[in-house]
Protein backbone atom coordinates (compact mmCIF):
# COMPACT_ATOMS: atom_id res chain seq x y z
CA UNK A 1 -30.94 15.03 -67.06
CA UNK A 2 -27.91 12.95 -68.01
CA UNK A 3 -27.10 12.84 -71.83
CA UNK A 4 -24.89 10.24 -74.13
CA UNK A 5 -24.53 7.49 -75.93
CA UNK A 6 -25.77 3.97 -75.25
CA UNK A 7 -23.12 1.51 -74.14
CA UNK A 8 -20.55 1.17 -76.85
CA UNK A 9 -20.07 -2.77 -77.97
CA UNK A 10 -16.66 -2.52 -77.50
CA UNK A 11 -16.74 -2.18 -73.62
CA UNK A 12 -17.59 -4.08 -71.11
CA UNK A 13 -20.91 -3.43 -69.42
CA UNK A 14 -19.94 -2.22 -65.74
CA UNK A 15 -22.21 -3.32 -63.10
CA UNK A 16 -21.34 -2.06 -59.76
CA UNK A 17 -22.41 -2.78 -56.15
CA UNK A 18 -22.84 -0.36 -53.45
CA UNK A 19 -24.07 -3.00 -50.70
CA UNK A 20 -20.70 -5.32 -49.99
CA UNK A 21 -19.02 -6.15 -48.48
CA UNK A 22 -22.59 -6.53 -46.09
CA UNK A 23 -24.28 -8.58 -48.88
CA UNK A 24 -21.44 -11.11 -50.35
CA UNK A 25 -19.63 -10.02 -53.59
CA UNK A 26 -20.93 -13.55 -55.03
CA UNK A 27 -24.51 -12.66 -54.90
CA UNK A 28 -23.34 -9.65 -57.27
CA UNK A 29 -21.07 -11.47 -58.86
CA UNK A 30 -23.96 -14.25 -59.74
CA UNK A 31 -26.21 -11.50 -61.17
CA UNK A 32 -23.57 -9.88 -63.31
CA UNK A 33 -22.38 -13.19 -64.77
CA UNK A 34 -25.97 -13.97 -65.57
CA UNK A 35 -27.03 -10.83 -67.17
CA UNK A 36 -23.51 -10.83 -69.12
CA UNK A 37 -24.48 -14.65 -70.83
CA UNK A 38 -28.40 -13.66 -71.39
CA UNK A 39 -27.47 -10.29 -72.77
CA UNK A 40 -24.41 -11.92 -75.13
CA UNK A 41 -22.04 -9.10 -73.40
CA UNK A 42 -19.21 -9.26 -71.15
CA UNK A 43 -19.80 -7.73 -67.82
CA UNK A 44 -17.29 -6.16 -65.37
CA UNK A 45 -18.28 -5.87 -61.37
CA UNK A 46 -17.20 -3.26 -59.27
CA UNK A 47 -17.63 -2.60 -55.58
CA UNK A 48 -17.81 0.58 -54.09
CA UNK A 49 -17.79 -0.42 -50.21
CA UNK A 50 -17.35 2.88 -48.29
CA UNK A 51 -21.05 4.08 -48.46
CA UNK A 52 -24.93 2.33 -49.38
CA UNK A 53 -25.15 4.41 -52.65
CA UNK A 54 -24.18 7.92 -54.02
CA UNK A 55 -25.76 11.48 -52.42
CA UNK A 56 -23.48 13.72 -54.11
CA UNK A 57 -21.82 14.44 -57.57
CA UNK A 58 -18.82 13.29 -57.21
CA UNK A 59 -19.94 10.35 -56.23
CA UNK A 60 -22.41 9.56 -59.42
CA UNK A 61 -20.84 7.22 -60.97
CA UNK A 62 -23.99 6.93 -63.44
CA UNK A 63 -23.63 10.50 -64.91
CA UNK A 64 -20.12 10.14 -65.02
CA UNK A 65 -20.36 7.18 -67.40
CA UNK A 66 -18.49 4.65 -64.98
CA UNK A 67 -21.12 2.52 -64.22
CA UNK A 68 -24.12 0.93 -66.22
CA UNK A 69 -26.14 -0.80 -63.70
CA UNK A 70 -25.98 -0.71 -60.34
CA UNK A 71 -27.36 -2.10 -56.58
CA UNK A 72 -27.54 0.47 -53.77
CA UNK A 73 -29.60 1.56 -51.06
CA UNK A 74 -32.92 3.25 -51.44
CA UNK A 75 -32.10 6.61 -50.21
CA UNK A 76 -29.39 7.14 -52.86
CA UNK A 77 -31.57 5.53 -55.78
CA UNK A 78 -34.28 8.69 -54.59
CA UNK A 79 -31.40 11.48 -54.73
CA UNK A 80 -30.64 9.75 -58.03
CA UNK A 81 -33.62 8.89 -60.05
CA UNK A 82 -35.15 13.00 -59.47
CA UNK A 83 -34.14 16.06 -61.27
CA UNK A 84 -31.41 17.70 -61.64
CA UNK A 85 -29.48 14.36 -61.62
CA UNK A 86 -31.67 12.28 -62.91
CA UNK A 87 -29.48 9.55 -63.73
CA UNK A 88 -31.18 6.64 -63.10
CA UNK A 89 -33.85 4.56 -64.27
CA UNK A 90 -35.37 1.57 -62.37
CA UNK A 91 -35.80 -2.32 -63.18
CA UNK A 92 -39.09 -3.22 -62.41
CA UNK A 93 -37.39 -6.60 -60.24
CA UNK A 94 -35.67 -6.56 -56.73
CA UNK A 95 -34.50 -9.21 -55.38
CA UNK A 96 -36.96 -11.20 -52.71
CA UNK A 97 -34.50 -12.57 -49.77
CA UNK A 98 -35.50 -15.72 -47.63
CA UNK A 99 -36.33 -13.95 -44.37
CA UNK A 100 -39.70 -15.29 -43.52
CA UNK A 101 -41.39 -11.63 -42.21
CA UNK A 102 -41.03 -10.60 -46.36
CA UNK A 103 -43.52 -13.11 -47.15
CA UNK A 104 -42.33 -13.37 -51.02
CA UNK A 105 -41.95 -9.55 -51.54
CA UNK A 106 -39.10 -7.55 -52.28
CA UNK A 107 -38.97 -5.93 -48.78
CA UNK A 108 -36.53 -6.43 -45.85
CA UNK A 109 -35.96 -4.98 -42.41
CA UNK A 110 -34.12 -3.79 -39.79
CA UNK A 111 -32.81 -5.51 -36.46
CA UNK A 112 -31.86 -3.72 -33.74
CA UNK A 113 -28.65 -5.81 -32.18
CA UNK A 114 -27.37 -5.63 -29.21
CA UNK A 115 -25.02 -7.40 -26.72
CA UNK A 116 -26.32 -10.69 -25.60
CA UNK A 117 -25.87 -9.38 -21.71
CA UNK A 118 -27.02 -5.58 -22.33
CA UNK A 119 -29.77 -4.32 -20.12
CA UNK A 120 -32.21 -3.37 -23.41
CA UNK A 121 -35.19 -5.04 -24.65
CA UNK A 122 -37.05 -2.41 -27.32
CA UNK A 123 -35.94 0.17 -29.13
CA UNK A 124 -37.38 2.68 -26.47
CA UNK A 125 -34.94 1.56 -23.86
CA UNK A 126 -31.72 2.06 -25.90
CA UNK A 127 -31.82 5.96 -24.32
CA UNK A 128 -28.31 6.98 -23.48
CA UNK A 129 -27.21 4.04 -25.52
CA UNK A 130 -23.64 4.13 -27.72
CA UNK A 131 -25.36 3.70 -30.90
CA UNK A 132 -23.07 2.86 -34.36
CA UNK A 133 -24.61 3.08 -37.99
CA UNK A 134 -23.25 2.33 -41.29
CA UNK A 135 -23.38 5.91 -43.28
CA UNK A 136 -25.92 8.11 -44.34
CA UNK A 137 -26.85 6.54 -47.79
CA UNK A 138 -28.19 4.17 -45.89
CA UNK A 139 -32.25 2.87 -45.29
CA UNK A 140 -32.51 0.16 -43.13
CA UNK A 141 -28.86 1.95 -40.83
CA UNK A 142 -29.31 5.39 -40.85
CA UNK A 143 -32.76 6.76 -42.39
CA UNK A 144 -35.04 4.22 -40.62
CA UNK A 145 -33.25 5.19 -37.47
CA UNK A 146 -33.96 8.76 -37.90
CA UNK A 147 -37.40 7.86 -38.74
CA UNK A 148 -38.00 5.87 -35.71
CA UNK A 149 -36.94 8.63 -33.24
CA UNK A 150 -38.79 11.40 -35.57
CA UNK A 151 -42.17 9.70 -35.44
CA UNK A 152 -41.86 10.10 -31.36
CA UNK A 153 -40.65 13.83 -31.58
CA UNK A 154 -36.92 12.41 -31.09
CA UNK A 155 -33.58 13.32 -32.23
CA UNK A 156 -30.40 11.57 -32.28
CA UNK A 157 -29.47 13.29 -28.89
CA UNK A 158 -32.06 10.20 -27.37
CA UNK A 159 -28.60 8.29 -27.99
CA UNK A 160 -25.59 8.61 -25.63
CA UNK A 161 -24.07 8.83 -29.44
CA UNK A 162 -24.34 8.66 -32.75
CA UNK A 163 -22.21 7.49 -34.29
CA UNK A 164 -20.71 6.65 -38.26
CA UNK A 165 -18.45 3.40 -38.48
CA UNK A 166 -18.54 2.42 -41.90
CA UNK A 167 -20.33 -0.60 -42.10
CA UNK A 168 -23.06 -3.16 -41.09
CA UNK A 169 -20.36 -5.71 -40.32
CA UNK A 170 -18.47 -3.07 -38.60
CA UNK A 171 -20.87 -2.07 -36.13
CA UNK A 172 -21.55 -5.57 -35.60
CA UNK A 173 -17.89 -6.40 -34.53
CA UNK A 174 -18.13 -2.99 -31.90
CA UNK A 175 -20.89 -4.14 -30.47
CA UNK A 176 -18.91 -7.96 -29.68
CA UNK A 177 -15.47 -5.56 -28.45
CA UNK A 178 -17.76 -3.58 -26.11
CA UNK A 179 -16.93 -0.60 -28.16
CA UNK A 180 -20.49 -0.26 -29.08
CA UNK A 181 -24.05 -0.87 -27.23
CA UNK A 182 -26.59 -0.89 -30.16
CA UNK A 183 -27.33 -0.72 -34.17
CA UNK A 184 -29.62 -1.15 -36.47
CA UNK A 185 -28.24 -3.66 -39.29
CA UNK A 186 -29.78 -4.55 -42.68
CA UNK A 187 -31.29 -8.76 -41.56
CA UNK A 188 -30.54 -10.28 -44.78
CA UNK A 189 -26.67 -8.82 -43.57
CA UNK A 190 -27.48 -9.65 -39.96
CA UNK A 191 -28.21 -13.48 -41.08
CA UNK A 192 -25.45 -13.75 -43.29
CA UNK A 193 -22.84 -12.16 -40.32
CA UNK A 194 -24.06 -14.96 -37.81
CA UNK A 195 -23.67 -17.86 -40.43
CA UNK A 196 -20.38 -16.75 -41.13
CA UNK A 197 -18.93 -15.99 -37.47
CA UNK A 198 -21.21 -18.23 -35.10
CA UNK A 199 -19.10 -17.81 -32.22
CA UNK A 200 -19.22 -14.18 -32.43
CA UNK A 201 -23.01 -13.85 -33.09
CA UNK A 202 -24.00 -16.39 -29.99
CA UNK A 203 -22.62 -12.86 -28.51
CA UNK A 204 -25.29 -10.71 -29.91
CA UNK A 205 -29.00 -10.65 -30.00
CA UNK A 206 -32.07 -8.62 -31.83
CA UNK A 207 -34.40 -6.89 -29.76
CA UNK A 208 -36.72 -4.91 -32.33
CA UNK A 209 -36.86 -4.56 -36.02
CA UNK A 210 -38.12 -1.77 -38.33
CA UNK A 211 -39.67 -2.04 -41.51
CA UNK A 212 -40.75 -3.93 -43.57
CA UNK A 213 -38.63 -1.29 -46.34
CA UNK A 214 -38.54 -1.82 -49.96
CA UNK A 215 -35.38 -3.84 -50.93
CA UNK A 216 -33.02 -2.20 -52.83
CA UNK A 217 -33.16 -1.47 -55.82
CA UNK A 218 -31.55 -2.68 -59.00
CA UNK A 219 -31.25 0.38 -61.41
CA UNK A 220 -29.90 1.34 -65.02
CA UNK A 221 -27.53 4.51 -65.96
CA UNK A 222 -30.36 6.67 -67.69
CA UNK A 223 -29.17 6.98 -70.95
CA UNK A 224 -29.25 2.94 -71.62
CA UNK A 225 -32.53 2.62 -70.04
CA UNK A 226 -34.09 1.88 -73.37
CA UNK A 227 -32.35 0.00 -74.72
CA UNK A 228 -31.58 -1.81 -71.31
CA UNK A 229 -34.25 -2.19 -69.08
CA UNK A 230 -36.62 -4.83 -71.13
CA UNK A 231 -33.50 -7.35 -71.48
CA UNK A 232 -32.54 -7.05 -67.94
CA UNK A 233 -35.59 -7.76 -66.47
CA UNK A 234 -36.34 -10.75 -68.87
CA UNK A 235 -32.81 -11.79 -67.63
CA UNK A 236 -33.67 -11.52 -63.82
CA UNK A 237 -36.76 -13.36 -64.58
CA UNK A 238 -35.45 -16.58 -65.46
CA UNK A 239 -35.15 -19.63 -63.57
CA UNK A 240 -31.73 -20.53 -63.73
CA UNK A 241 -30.30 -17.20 -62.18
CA UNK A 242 -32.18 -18.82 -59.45
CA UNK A 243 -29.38 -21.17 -59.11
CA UNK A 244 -26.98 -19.35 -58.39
CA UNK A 245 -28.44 -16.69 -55.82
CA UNK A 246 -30.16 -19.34 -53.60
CA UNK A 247 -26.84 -19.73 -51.78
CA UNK A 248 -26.84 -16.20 -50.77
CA UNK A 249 -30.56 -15.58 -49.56
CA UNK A 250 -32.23 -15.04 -52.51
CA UNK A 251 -35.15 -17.09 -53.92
CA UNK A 252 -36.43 -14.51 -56.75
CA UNK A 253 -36.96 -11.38 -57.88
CA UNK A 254 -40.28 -9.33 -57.32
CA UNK A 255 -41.95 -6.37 -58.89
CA UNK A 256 -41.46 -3.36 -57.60
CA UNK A 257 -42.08 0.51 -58.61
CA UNK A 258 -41.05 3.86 -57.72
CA UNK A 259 -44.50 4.13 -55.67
CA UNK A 260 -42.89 1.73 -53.24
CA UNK A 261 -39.92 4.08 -52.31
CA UNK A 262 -42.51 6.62 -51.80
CA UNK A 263 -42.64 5.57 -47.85
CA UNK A 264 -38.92 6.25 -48.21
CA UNK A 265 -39.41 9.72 -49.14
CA UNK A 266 -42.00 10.46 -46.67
CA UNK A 267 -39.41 9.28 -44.06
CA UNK A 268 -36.77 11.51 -44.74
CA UNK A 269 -39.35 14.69 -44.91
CA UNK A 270 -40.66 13.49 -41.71
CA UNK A 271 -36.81 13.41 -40.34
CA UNK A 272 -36.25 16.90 -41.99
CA UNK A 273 -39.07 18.56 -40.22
CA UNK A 274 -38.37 17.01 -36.85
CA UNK A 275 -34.67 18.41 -37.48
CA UNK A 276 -36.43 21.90 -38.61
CA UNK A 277 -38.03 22.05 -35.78
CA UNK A 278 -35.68 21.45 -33.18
């Protein structure tokens, strides 16, 4: 269990991102603005780029005080939010993107891409396939992956390779140099990629999607949860924070719990086992 003070007045209140540069900075940027004017405080943004959301101490930056509130990827927010570290606490909103198959909820998926002139049509065939992932913090990259092969009895050796690139955009750009054959990329990241490079995505195509998962989430540095977590979702409630997300995908925020990461957890003891028992 973390321990300290709430956020001193004096100080800006740090809101940091773990899911850009996939999702634009100005979606984050929006929010942070927002909550800065509707909780009369200045807010600072920060974007940590190289993984989907912490798995390891060093990489807290919640019990380590750097960071107040914070977007990341569902796996991390588990590792997180459970004891020993514990440092997390979690709004009751996520943002609800446009794709039509989340039918208003705070859910999204994950397409499988491929090369517009690779031989693959499901998920099944991609056996022997080069296939590139973002890192491990990630759901809708890495764990859903896992969980895909492990409900069939499969490992990652189904795959020609597995492999760790860095990012959803990266993968994305392997797959167009031939340096890749599959992934599986987060859609709302997937649509924004082929609105900003449409040459390059008239290259590409989905085949399959998994999910839906819950979205991530947005969450609150434990120790400020108190004081922190009423205003914040009062803030993402209102209508004119509407204004400036629509631009980037998002037409509200949803309710959502911990029971909806529970399917989360299930997935990565059903991945364990499968690993346990190979």
């Amino acid at each position: 269990m973390v321990t300290g003070d709430p956020i001193p007045s004096r100080r800006p209140l740090v809101v940091t991102t773990w899911l850009s540069p996939g999702l634009p900075v100005g979606l984050f940027q929006a929010i942070a603005d927002h909550l800065g004017e509707a909780l009369d405080v200045t807010t600072e943004l920060t974007v940590e780029s190289k993984i989907s959301g912490p798995l390891k101490a060093e990489d807290d930056r919640f019990s380590l005080g750097l960071t107040d509130v914070g977007f990341l990827c569902p796996p991390a927010y588990l590792w997180l939010r459970n004891p020993p570290v514990d440092s997390v606490r979690l709004v009751p909103l996520a943002p609800v993107h446009d794709d039509p198959r989340n039918d208003g909820r705070p859910v999204y998926f994950s397409d499988i891409v491929v090369h517009i002139d690779a031989p693959f049509e499901r998920f099944d065939d991609l056996a022997g396939a080069r296939f590139g992932y973002n890192d491990p913090s990630s759901l809708s990259g890495y764990l859903s992956v896992l969980g895909r092969l492990a409900a069939s009895g499969r490992d990652t050796g189904f795959f020609g390779c597995f492999e760790q690139v860095g990012g959803h955009r990266d993968t994305l750009e392997r797959i167009v140099d031939g340096r890749l054959d599959a992934t599986a990329v987060d859609a709302n990241v997937w649509r924004a990629w082929k609105a900003e490079n449409p040459g390059a995505a008239g290259r590409l195509r989905s085949i399959d999607s998994l999910g839906p998962h819950p979205v991530q989430p947005v969450v609150v540095r434990t120790p400020l949860a108190d004081g922190l977590l009423e205003p914040i979702t009062a803030a993402l409630s209102e209508p004119s924070l509407l204004a400036g997300v629509r631009r980037y995908g998002v037409v509200g925020f949803g309710p959502i719990t911990d029971r909806d990461f529970d399917m989360v957890a299930a997935k990565a003891r059903l991945v364990t086992d499968v690993a346990a028992a190979s």
